[in-house]
Protein backbone atom coordinates (compact mmCIF):
# COMPACT_ATOMS: atom_id res chain seq x y z
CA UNK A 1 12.45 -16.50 5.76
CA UNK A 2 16.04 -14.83 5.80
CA UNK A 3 18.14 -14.47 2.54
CA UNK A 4 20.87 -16.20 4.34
CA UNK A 5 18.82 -19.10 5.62
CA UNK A 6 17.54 -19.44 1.88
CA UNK A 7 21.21 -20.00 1.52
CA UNK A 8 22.63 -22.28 3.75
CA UNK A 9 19.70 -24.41 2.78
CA UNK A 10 20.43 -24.63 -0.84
CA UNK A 11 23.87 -24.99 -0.45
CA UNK A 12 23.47 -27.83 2.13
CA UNK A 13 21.31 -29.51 0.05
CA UNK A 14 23.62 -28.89 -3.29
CA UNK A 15 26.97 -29.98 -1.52
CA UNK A 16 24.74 -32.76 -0.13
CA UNK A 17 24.46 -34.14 -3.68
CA UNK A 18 27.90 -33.31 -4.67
CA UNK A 19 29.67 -34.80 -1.54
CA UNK A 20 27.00 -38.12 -1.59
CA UNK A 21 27.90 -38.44 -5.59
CA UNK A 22 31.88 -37.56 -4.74
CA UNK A 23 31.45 -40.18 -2.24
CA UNK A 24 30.28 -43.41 -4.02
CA UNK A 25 33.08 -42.01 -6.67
CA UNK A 26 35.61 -42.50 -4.52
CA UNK A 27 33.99 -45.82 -3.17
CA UNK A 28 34.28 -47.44 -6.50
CA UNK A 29 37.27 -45.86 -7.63
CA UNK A 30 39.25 -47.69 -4.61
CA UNK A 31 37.23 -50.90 -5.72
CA UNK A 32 38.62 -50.52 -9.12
CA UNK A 33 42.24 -50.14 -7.85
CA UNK A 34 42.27 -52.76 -5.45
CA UNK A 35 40.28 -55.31 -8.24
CA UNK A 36 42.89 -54.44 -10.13
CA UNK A 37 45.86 -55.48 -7.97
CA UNK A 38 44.49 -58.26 -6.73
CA UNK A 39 43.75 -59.27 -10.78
CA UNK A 40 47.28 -58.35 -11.58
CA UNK A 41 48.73 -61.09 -8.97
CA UNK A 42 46.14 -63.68 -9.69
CA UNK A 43 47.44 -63.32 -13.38
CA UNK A 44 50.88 -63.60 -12.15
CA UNK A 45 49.89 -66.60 -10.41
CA UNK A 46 47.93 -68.24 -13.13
CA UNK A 47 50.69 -67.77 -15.68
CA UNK A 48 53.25 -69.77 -13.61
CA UNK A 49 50.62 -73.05 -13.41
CA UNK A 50 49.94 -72.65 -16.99
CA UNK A 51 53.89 -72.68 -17.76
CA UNK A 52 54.91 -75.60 -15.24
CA UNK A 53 51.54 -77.40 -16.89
CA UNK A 54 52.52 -76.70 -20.47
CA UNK A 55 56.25 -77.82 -19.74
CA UNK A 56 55.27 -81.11 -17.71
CA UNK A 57 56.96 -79.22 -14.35
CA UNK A 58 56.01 -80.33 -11.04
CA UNK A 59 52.67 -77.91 -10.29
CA UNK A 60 53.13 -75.57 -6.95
CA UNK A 61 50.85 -76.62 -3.94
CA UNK A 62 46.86 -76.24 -4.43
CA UNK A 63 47.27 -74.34 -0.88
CA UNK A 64 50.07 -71.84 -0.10
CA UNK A 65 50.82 -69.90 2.63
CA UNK A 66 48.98 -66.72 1.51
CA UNK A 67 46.14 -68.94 1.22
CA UNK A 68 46.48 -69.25 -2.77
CA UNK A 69 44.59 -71.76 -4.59
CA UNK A 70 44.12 -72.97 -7.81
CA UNK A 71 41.67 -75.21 -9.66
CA UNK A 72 42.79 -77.22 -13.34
CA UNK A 73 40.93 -79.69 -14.92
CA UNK A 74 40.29 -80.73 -18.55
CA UNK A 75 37.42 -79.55 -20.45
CA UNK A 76 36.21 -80.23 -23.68
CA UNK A 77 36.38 -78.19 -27.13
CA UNK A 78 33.29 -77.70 -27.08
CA UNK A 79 32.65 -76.11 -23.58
CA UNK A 80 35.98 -74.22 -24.02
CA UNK A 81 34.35 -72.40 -26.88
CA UNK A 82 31.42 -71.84 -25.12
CA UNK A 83 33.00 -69.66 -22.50
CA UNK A 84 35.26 -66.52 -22.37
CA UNK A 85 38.82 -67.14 -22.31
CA UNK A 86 39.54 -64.82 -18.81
CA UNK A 87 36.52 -64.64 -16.36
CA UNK A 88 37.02 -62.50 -13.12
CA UNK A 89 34.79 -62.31 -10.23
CA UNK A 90 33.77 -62.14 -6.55
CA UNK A 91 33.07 -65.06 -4.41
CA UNK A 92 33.41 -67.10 -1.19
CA UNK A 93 35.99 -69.83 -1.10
CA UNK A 94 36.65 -72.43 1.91
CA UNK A 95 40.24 -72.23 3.69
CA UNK A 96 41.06 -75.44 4.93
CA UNK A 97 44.20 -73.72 6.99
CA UNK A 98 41.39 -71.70 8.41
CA UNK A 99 38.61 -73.81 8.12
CA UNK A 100 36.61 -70.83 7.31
CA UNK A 101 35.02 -69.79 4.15
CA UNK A 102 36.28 -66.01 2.70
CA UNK A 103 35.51 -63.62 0.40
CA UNK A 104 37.75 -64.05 -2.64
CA UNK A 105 38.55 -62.58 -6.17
CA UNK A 106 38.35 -65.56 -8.54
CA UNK A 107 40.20 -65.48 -12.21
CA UNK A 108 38.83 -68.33 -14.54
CA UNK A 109 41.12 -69.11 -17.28
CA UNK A 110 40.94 -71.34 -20.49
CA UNK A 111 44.14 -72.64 -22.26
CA UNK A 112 45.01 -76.07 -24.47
CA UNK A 113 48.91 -78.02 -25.09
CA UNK A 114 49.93 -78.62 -27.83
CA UNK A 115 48.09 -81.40 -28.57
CA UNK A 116 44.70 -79.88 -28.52
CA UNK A 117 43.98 -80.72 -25.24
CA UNK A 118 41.76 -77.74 -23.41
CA UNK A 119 42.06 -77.15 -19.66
CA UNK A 120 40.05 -74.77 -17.44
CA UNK A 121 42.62 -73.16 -14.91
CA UNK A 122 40.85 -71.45 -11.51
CA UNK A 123 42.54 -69.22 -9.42
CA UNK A 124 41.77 -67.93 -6.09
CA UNK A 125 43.38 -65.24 -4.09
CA UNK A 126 41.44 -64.25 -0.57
CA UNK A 127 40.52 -60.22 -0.52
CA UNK A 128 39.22 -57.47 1.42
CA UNK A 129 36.45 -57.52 2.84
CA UNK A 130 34.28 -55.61 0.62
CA UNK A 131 31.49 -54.99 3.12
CA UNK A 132 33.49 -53.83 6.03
CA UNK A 133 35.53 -51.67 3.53
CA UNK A 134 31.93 -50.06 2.70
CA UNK A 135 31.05 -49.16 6.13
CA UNK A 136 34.40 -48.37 6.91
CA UNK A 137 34.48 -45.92 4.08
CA UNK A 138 31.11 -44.71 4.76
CA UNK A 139 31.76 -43.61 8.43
CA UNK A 140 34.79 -42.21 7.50
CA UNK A 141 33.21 -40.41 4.47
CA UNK A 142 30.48 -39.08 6.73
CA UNK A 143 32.58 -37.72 9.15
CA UNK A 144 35.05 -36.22 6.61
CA UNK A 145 31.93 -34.84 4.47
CA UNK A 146 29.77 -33.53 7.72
CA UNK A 147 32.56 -31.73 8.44
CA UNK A 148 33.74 -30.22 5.42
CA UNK A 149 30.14 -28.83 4.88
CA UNK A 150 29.58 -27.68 8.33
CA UNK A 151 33.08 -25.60 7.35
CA UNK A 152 31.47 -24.23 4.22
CA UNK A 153 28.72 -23.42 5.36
CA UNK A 154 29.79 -21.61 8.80
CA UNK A 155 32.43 -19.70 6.36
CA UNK A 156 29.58 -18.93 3.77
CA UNK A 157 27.80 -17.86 6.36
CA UNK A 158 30.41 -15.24 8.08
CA UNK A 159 31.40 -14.44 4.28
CA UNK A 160 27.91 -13.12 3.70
CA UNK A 161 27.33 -11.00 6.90
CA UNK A 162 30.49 -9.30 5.96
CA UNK A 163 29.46 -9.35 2.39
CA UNK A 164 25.98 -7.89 3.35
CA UNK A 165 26.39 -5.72 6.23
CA UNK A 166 25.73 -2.50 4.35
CA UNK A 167 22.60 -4.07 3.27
CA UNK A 168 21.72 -4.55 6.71
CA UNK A 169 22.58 -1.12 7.69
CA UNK A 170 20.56 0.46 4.74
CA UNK A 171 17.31 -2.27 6.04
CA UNK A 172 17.12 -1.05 9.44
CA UNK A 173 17.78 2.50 8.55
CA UNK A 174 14.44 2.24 5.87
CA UNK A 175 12.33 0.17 9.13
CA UNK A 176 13.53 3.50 11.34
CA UNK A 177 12.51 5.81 8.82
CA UNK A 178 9.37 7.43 10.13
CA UNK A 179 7.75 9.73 7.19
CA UNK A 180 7.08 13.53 8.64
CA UNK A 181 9.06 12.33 11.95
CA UNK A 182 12.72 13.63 12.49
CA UNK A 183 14.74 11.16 11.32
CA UNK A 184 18.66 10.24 11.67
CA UNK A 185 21.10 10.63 8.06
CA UNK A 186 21.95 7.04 6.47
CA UNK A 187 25.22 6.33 7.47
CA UNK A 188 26.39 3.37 5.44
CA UNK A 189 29.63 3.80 4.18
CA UNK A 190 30.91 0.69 1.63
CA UNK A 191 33.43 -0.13 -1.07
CA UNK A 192 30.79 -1.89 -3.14
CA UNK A 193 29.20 0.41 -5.46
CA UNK A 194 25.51 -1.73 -5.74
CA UNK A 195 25.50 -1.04 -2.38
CA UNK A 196 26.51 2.33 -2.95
CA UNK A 197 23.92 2.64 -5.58
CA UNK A 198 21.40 1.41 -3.03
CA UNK A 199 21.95 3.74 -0.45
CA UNK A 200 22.00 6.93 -2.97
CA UNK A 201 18.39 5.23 -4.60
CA UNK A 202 16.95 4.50 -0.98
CA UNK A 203 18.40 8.25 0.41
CA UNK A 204 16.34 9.90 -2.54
CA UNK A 205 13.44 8.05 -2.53
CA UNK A 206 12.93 8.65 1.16
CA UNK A 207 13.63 11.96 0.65
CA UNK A 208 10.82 12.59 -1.93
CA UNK A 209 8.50 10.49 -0.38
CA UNK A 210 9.05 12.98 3.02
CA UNK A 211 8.40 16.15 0.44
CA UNK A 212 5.50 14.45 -1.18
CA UNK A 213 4.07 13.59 2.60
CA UNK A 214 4.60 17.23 3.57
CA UNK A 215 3.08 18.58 0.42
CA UNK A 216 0.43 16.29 0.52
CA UNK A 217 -0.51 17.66 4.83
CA UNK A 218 0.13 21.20 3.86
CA UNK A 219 -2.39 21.23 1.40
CA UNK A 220 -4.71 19.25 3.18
CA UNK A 221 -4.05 21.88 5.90
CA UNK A 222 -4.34 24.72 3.64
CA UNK A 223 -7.45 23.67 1.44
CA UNK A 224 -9.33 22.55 4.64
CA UNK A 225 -8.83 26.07 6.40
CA UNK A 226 -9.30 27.51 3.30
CA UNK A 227 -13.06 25.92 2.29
CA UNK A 228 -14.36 26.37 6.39
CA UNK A 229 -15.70 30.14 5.01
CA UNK A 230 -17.15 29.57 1.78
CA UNK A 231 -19.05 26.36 3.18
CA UNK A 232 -20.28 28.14 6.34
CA UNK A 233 -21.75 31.14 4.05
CA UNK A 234 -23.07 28.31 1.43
CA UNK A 235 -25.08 27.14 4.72
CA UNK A 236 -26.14 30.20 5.93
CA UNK A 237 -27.40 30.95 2.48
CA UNK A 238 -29.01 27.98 1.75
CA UNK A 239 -30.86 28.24 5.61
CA UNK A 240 -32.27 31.08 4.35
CA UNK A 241 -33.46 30.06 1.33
CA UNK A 242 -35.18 27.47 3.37
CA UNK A 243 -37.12 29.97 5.32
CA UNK A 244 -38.53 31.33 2.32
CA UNK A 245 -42.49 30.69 2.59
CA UNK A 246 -42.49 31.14 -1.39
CA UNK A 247 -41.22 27.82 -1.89
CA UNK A 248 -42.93 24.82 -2.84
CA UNK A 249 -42.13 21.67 -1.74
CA UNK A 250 -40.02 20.03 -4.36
CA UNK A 251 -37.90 22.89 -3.92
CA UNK A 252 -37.64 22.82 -0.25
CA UNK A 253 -36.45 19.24 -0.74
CA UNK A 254 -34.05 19.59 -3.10
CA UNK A 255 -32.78 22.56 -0.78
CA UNK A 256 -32.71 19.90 2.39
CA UNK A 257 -30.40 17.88 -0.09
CA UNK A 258 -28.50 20.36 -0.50
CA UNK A 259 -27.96 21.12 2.80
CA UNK A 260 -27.52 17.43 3.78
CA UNK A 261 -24.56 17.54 1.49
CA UNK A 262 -23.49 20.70 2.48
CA UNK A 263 -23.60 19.15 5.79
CA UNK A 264 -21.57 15.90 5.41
CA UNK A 265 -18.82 17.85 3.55
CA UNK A 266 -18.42 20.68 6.28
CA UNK A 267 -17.66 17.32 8.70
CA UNK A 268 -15.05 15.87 6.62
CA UNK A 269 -13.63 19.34 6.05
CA UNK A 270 -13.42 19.54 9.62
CA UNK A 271 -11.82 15.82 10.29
CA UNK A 272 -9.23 16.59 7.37
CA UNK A 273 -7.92 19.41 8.79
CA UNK A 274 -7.99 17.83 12.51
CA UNK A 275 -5.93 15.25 10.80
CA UNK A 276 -3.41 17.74 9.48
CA UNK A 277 -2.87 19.59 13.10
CA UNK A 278 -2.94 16.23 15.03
CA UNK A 279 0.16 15.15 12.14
CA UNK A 280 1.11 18.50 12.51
CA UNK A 281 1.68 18.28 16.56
CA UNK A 282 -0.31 21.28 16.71
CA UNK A 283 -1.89 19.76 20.14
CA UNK A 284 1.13 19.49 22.28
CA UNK A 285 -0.15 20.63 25.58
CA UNK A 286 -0.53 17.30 28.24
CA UNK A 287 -2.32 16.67 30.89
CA UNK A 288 -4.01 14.05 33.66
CA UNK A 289 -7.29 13.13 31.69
CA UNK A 290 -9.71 10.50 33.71
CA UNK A 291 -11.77 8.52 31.06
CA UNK A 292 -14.63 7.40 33.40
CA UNK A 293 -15.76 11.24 33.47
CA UNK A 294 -15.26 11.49 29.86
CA UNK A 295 -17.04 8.73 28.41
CA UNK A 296 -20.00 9.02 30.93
CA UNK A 297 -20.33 12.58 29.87
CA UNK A 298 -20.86 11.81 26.22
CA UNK A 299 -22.02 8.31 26.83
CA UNK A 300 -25.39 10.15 28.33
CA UNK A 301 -25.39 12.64 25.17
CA UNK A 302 -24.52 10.43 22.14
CA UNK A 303 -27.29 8.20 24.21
CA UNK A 304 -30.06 10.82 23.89
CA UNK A 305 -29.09 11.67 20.26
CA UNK A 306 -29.55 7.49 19.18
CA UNK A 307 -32.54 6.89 21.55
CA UNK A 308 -34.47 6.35 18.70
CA UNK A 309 -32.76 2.97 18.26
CA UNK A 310 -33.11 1.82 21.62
CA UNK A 311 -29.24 0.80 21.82
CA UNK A 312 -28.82 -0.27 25.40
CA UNK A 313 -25.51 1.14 27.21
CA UNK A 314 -23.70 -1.49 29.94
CA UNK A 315 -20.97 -0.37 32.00
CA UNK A 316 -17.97 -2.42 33.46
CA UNK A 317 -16.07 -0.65 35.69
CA UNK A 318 -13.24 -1.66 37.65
CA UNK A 319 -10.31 0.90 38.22
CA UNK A 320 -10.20 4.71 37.53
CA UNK A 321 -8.29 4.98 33.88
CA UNK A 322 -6.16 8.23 33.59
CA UNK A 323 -4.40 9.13 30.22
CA UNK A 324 -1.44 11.54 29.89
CA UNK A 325 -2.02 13.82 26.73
CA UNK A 326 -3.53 16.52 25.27
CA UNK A 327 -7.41 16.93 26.56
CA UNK A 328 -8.37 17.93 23.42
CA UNK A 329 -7.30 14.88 21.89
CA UNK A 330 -8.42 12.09 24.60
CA UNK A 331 -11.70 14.12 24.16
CA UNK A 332 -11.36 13.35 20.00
CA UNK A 333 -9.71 9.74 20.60
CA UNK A 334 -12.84 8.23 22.99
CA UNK A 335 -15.71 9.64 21.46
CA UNK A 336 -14.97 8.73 17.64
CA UNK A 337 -14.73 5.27 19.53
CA UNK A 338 -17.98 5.65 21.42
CA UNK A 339 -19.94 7.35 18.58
CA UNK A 340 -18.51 3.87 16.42
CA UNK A 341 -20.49 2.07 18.69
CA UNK A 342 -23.81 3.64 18.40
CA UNK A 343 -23.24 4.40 14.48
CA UNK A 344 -22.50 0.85 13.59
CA UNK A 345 -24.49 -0.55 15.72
CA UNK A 346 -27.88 -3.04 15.08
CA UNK A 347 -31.36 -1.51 16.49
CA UNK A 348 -31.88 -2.49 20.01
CA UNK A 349 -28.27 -3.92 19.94
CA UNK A 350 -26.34 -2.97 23.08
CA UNK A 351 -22.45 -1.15 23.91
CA UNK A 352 -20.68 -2.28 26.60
CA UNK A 353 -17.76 0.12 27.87
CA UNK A 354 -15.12 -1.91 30.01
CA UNK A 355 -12.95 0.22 32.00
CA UNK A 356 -9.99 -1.26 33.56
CA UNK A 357 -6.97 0.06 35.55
CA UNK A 358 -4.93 0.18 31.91
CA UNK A 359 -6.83 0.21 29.52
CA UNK A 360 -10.71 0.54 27.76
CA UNK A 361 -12.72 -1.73 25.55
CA UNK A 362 -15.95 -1.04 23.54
CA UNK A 363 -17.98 -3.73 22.77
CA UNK A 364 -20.86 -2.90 20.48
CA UNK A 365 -23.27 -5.21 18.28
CA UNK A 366 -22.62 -5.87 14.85
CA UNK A 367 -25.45 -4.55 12.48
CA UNK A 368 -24.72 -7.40 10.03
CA UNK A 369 -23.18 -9.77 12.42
CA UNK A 370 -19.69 -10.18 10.58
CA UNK A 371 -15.84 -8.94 10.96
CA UNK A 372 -14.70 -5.84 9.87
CA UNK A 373 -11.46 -6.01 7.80
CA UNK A 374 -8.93 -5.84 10.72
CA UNK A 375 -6.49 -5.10 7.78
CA UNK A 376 -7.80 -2.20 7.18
CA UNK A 377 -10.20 -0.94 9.85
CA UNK A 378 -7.85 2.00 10.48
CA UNK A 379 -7.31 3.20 6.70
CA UNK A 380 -8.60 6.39 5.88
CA UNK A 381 -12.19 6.73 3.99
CA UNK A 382 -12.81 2.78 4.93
CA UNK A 383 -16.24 2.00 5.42
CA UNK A 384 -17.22 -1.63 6.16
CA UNK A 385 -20.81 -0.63 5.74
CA UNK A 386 -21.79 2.25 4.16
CA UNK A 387 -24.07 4.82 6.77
CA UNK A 388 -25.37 7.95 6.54
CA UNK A 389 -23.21 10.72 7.68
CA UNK A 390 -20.23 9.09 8.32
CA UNK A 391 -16.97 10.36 6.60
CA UNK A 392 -15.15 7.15 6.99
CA UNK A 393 -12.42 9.51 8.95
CA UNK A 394 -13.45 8.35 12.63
CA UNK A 395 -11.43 5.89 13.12
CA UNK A 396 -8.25 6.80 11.27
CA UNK A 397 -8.02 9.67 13.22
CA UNK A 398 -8.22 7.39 16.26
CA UNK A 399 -5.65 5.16 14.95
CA UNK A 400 -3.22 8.45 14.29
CA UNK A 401 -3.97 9.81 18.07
CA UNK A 402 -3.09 6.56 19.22
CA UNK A 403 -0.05 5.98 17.13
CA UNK A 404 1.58 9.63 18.35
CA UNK A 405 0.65 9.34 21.83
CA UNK A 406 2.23 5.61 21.77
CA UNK A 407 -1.12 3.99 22.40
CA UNK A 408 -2.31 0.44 21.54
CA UNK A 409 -5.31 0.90 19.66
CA UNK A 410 -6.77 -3.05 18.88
CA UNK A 411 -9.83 -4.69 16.78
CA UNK A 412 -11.25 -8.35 17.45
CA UNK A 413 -14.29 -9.69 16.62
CA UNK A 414 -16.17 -11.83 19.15
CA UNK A 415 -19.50 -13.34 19.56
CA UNK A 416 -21.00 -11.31 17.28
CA UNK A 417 -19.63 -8.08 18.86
CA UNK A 418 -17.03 -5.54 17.43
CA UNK A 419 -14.39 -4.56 19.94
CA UNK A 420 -12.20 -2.05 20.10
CA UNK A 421 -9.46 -1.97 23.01
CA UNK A 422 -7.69 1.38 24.10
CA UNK A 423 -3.98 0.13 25.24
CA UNK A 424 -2.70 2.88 27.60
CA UNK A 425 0.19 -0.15 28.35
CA UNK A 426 0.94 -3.28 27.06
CA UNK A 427 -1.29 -5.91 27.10
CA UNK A 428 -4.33 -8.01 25.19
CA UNK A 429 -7.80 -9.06 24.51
């Protein structure tokens, strides 16, 4: 997931809080103000009964035009001490002008005369209604809040791709940046200096990383051509030894070793350094090359070299498949693939070569009849299973033929078969 979608969903979900909490705040904080003018006039009100009752004054109707009322009756000592001396509270109370019952705010009262007497005063003042004021609020609120944080969050949002930009620059510079490819200077210019900072650190890393790639090919180049001579006259030498009739024949099989080794290490010599000059676009000649011929050519001789195994070959052939590139290379790319299929291959296990207008698939048996890592299939000196005389080069120089001729090179495994799909255009399994 994006940085900025990290973001905007932790600051939704923080302003969320904040603007929910904020909300019921406000909610009670009007509560509180209007409980406490209503309670200021219902003490207003109460205070002139309890004066006209103390003085022996004619009281003020029970029902008034604002729908007042009020409630006195005597009580005794004992319950007046029972009970606070000011109660407020929220009720319903009937309106006879209405004949309705409404929500009210209630003050309960206790005073005595001067003779003792104690008296229980009730007063009743019709409110808001509190429910409807909720809702009211709450839609209001909701609107108000869904709006302010679509606002923050759309200006957070264009705040941070002009904040970031320069990161963005610098990211898909470094996902363009093709090591031992020609690649375009980092222009990123910025006022921020961690961005600055960035672009100097990514610049030089990039920059050794190209000279540590370069060193890295040239002396593959150089130590491969270098070590063809001495391990051709290490062959020849040891061939002769062979010949020697004077041998017995513990030595003559430690000599076969020898030249087994010899053997194996004059192949991966020779894939190293085809490596290096396919890197090196040392094979830049193209031309027309039709697979069909190609693969039946060494289909017939990789067939006669693995007879032994009895490895049946099917063919599937529906279109004539031509490849633009260097002969040399198609020659390379399709018979590491076909000599795959008889190398890792089960005994009396079959390869079946699909040729199609666009592309070419290789379907051989797997020996141990499970997946190859498709992670890392292609990585040089990966072996899923170790054989004899393999350098573990094959198909990573595949992979790199395919990758600089802009060729889909794909691995699947299915029904117990290994596949490998040549992509000369775009498409799938």
């Amino acid at each position: 997931m994006k940085l900025i979608y990290y973001i905007i969903i932790r600051l939704s979900v923080v302003l969320s809080v904040l603007l929910c909490g904020w909300a019921v705040f406000f909610y009670m904080a009007v509560m509180e103000e209007v409980n406490d003018e209503v309670d200021d006039a219902l003490e207003d009100y109460s205070e002139v009964i309890i004066i006209r009752a103390l003085a022996g004054e004619e009281l003020p109707s029970r029902n008034t035009a604002s729908n007042n009322q009020y409630f006195l009756r005597q009580v005794t000592a004992e319950y007046a001490a029972s009970r606070p001396d000011i109660i407020y509270k929220d009720s319903m109370v009937y309106i006879p002008e209405k004949d309705e019952r409404e929500p009210a705010r209630i003050l309960t009262t206790l005073f005595h005369d001067d003779e003792g007497t104690c008296f229980e005063l009730t007063v009743a003042t019709p409110s808001i209604e509190k429910d409807d004021l909720k809702e009211a609020i709450a839609w209001r609120m909701a609107f108000l809040y869904v709006a302010l944080l679509l606002t923050v969050v759309i200006v957070s949002v264009w705040v941070f791709h002009r904040n970031m930009r320069p990161l963005y620059v610098l990211l898909h510079w470094l996902d363009r940046y093709d090591i031992g490819q020609k690649n375009t200077p980092l222009r990123n210019d910025t006022k921020v200096s961690e961005f600055r900072r960035l672009n100097e650190a990514a610049v030089r890393y990039a920059e050794r990383s190209r000279q540590t790639y370069e060193q890295q090919k040239q002396f593959i180049g150089n130590a491969s051509h270098e070590m063809q001579t001495p391990l051709a006259i290490c062959r020849n030498r040891l061939e002769m030894l062979m010949e020697d009739e004077s041998l017995n024949e513990s030595q003559l099989t430690e000599l076969v070793k020898t030249h087994r080794t010899l053997e194996h290490l004059t192949k991966l010599n020779k894939s190293l350094l085809l490596l290096s000059k396919i890197e090196n676009g040392q094979f830049a000649e193209a031309g027309r090359v039709e697979v069909n011929t190609l693969l039946h050519h060494y289909a017939e001789d990789y067939g006669e070299v693995y007879a032994y195994r009895n490895i049946t070959v099917e063919w599937h052939e529906t279109a004539v498949l031509f490849v633009t590139m260097n002969e040399t290379l198609a020659t390379v790319l399709f018979t590491n693939l076909l000599k795959n299929a008889f190398v890792h291959n089960a005994d009396g296990g079959r390869i079946r070569i699909e040729i199609e207008a666009r592309r070419v698939v290789f379907r051989n048996t797997a020996a141990d009849g499970k997946p190859l890592d498709a992670e890392h299939i292609f990585d040089r000196f990966y072996q899923g299973k170790k054989k004899e005389g393999s350098t573990g080069l094959g198909l990573a120089i595949a992979d790199t033929i395919c990758k600089m001729q802009g060729i889909g090179l794909r691995y699947a495994y299915r029904d117990g078969e290994h596949c490998f799909e040549v992509v000369v255009c775009t498409t799938s399994f």
